[in-house]
N, C-alpha and C. Protein backbone atom coordinates (compact mmCIF):
# COMPACT_ATOMS: atom_id res chain seq x y z
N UNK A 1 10.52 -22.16 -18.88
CA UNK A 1 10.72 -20.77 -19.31
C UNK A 1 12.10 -20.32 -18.84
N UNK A 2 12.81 -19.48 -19.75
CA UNK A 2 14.28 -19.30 -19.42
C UNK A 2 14.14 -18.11 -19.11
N UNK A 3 14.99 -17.43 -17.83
CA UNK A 3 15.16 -15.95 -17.36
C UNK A 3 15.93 -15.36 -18.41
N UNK A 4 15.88 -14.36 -19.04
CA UNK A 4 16.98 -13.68 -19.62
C UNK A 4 17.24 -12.60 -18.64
N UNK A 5 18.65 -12.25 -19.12
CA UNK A 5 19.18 -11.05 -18.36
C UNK A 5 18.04 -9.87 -18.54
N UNK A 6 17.52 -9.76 -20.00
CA UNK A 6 16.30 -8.54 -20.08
C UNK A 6 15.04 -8.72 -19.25
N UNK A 7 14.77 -9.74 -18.94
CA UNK A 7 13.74 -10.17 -18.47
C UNK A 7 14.13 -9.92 -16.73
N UNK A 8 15.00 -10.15 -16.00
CA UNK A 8 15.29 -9.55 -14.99
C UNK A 8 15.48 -8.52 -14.96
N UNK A 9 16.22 -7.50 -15.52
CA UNK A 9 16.29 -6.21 -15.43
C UNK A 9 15.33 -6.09 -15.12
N UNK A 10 13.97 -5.69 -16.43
CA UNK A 10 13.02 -5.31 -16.59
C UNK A 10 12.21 -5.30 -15.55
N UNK A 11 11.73 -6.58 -14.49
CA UNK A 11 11.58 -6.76 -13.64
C UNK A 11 11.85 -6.23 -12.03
N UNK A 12 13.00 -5.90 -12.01
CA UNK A 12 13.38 -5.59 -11.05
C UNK A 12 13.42 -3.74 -10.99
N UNK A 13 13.47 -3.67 -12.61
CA UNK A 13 12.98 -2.00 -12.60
C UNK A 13 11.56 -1.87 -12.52
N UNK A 14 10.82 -2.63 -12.76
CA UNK A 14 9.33 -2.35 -12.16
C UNK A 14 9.35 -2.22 -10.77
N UNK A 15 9.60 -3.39 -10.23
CA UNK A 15 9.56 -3.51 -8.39
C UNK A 15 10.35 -2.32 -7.73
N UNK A 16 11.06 -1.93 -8.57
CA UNK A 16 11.88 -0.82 -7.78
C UNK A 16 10.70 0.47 -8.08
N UNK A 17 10.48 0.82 -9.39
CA UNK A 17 9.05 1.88 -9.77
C UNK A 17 8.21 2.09 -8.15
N UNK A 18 7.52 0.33 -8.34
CA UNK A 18 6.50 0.53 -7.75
C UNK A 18 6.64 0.82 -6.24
N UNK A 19 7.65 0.43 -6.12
CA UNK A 19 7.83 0.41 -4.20
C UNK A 19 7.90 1.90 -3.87
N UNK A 20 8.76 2.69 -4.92
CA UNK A 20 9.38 4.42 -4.48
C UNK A 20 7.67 5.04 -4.97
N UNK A 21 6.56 4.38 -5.82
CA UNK A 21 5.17 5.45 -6.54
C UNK A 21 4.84 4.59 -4.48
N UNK A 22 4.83 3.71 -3.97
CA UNK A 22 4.37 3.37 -2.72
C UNK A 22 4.92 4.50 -1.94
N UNK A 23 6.16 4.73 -1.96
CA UNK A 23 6.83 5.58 -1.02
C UNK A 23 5.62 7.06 -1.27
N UNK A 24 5.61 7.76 -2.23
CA UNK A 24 5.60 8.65 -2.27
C UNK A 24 3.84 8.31 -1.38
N UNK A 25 3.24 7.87 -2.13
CA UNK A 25 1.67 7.57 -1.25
C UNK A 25 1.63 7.84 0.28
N UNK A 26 2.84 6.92 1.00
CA UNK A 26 2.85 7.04 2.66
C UNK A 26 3.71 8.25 2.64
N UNK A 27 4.50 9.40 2.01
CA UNK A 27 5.26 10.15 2.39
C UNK A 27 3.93 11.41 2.30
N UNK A 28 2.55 11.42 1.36
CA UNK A 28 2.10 11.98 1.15
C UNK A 28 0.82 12.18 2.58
N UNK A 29 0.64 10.73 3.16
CA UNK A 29 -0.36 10.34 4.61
C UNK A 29 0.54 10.86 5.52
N UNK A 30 2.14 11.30 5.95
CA UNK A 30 3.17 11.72 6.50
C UNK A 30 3.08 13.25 6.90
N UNK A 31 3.01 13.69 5.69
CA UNK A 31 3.28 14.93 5.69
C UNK A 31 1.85 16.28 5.80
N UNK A 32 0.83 16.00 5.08
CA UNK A 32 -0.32 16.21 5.23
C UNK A 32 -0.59 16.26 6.54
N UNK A 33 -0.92 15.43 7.77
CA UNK A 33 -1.48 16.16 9.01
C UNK A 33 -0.48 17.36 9.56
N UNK A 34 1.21 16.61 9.43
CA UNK A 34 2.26 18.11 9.79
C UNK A 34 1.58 19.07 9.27
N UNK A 35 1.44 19.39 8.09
CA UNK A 35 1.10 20.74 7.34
C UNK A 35 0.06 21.15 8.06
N UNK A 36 -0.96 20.11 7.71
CA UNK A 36 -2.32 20.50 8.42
C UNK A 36 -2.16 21.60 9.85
N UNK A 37 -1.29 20.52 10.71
CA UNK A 37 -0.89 21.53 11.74
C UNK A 37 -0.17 22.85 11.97
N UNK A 38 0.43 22.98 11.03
CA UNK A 38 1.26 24.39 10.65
C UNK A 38 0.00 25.42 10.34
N UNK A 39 -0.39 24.86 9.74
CA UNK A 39 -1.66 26.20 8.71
C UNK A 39 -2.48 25.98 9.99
N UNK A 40 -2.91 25.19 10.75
CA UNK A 40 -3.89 25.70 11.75
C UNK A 40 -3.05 26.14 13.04
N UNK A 41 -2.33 26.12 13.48
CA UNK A 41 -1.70 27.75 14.32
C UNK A 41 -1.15 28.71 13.70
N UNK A 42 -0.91 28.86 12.40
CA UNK A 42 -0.89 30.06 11.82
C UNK A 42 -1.70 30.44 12.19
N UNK A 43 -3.20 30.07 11.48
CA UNK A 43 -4.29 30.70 11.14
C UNK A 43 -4.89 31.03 12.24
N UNK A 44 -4.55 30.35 13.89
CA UNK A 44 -4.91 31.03 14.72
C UNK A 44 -6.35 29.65 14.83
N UNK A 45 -6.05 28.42 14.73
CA UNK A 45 -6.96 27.53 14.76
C UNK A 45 -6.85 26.68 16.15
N UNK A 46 -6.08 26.75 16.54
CA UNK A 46 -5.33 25.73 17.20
C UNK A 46 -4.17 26.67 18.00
N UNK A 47 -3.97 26.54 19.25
CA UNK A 47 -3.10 27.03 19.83
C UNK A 47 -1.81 26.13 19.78
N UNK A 48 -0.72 26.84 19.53
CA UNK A 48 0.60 26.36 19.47
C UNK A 48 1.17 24.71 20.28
N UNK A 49 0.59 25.29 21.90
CA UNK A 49 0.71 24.48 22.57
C UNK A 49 0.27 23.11 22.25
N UNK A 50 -1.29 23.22 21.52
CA UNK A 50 -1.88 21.67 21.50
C UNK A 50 -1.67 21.09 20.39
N UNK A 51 -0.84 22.05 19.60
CA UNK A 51 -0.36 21.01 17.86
C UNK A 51 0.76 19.75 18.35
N UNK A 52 0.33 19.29 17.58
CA UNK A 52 1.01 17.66 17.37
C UNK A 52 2.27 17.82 15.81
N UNK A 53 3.25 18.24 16.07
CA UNK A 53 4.13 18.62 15.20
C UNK A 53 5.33 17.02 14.59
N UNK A 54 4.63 15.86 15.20
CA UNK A 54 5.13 15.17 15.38
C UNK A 54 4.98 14.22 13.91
N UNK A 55 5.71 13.78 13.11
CA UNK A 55 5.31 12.74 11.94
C UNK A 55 4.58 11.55 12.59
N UNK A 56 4.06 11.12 11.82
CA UNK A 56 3.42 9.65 12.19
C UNK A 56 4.28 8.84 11.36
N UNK A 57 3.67 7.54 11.59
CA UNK A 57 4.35 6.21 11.37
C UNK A 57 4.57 6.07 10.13
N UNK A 58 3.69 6.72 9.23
CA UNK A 58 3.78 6.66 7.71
C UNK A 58 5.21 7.31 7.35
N UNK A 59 5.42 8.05 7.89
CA UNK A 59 6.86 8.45 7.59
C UNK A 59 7.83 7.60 7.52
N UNK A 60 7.60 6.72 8.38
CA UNK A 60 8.85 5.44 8.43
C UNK A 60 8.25 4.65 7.65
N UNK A 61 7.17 4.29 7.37
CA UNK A 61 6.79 3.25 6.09
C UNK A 61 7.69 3.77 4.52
N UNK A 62 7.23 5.44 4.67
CA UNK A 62 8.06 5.71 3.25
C UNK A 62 9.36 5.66 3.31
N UNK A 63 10.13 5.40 4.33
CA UNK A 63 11.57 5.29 4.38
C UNK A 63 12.15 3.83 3.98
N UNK A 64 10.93 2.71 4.41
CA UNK A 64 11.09 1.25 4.38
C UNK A 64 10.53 1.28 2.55
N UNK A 65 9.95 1.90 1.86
CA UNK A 65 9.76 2.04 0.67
C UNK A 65 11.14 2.64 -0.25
N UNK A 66 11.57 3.56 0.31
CA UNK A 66 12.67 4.25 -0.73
C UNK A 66 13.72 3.43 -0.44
N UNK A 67 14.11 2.76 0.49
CA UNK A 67 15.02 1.76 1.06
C UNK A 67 14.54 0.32 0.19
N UNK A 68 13.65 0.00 -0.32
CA UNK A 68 13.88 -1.17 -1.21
C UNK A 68 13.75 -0.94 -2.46
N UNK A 69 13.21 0.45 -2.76
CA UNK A 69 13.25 1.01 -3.96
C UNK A 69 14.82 1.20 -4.20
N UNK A 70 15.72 1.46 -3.22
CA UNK A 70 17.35 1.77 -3.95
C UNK A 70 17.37 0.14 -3.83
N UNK A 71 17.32 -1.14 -3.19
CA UNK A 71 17.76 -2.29 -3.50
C UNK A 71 17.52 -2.85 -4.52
N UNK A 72 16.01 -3.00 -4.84
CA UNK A 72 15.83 -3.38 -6.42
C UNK A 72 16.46 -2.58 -7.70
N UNK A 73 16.89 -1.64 -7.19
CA UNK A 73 17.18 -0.68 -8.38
C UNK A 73 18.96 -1.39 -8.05
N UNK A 74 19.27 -1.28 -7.04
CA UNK A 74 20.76 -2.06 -7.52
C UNK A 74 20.84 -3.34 -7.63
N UNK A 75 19.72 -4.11 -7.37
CA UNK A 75 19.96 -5.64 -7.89
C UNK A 75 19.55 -5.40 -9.32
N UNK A 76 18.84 -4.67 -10.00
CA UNK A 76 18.86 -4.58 -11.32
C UNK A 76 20.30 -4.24 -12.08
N UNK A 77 21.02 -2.90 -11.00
CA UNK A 77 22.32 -3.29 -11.97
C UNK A 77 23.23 -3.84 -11.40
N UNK A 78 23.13 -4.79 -11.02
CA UNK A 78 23.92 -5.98 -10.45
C UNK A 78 23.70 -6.99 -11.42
N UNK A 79 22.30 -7.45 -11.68
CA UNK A 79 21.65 -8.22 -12.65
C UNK A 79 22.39 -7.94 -13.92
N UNK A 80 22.49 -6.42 -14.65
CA UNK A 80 22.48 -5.48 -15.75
C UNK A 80 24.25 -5.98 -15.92
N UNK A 81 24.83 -5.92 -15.16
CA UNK A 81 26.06 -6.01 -14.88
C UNK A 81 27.07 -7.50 -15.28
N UNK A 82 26.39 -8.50 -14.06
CA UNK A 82 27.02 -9.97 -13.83
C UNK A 82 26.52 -11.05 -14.98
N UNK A 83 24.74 -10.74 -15.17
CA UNK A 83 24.22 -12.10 -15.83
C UNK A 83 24.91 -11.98 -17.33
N UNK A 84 24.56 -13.40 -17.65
CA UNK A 84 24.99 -13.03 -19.14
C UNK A 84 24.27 -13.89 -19.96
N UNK A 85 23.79 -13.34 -20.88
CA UNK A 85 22.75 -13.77 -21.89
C UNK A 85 23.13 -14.95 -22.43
N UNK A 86 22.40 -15.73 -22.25
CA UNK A 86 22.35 -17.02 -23.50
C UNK A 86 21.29 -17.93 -23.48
């Protein structure tokens, strides 16, 4: 089976898709308990003192996501760019 240049692109714009729809998933497990904690010392749930204002680890997972989401997206136009069809 022969690679074409379309056939890499194509490829490498999926993997790039899917890694940043990943990002957003762990940016979404990230951000959710913060909030959580905001709205409960607003609301007078939770005293100031004992909130945990702190991101969790998922935060850095979505950073290791948008970080290979820009690499595949420039090896695609690197790919888009150098290969050449035949």
């Amino acid at each position: 089976m022969k690679i074409t240049k379309e056939i890499a692109f194509n490829t490498l714009i999926k993997f790039s898709k899917n890694s940043m729809s990943l990002g957003y998933i762990f940016l979404a497990f990230a951000l959710f308990p913060f909030w959580h904690e905001i709205v409960a010392v607003l609301l007078d749930w939770k005293p100031a003192a004992e909130a945990d204002f702190e991101l969790n680890k998922y935060f850095y997972y979505n950073c290791v996501c948008i970080a290979a989401s820009l690499f595949f997206a420039l090896s695609a136009g690197i790919v888009l760019r150098f290969m050449t069809d035949e």
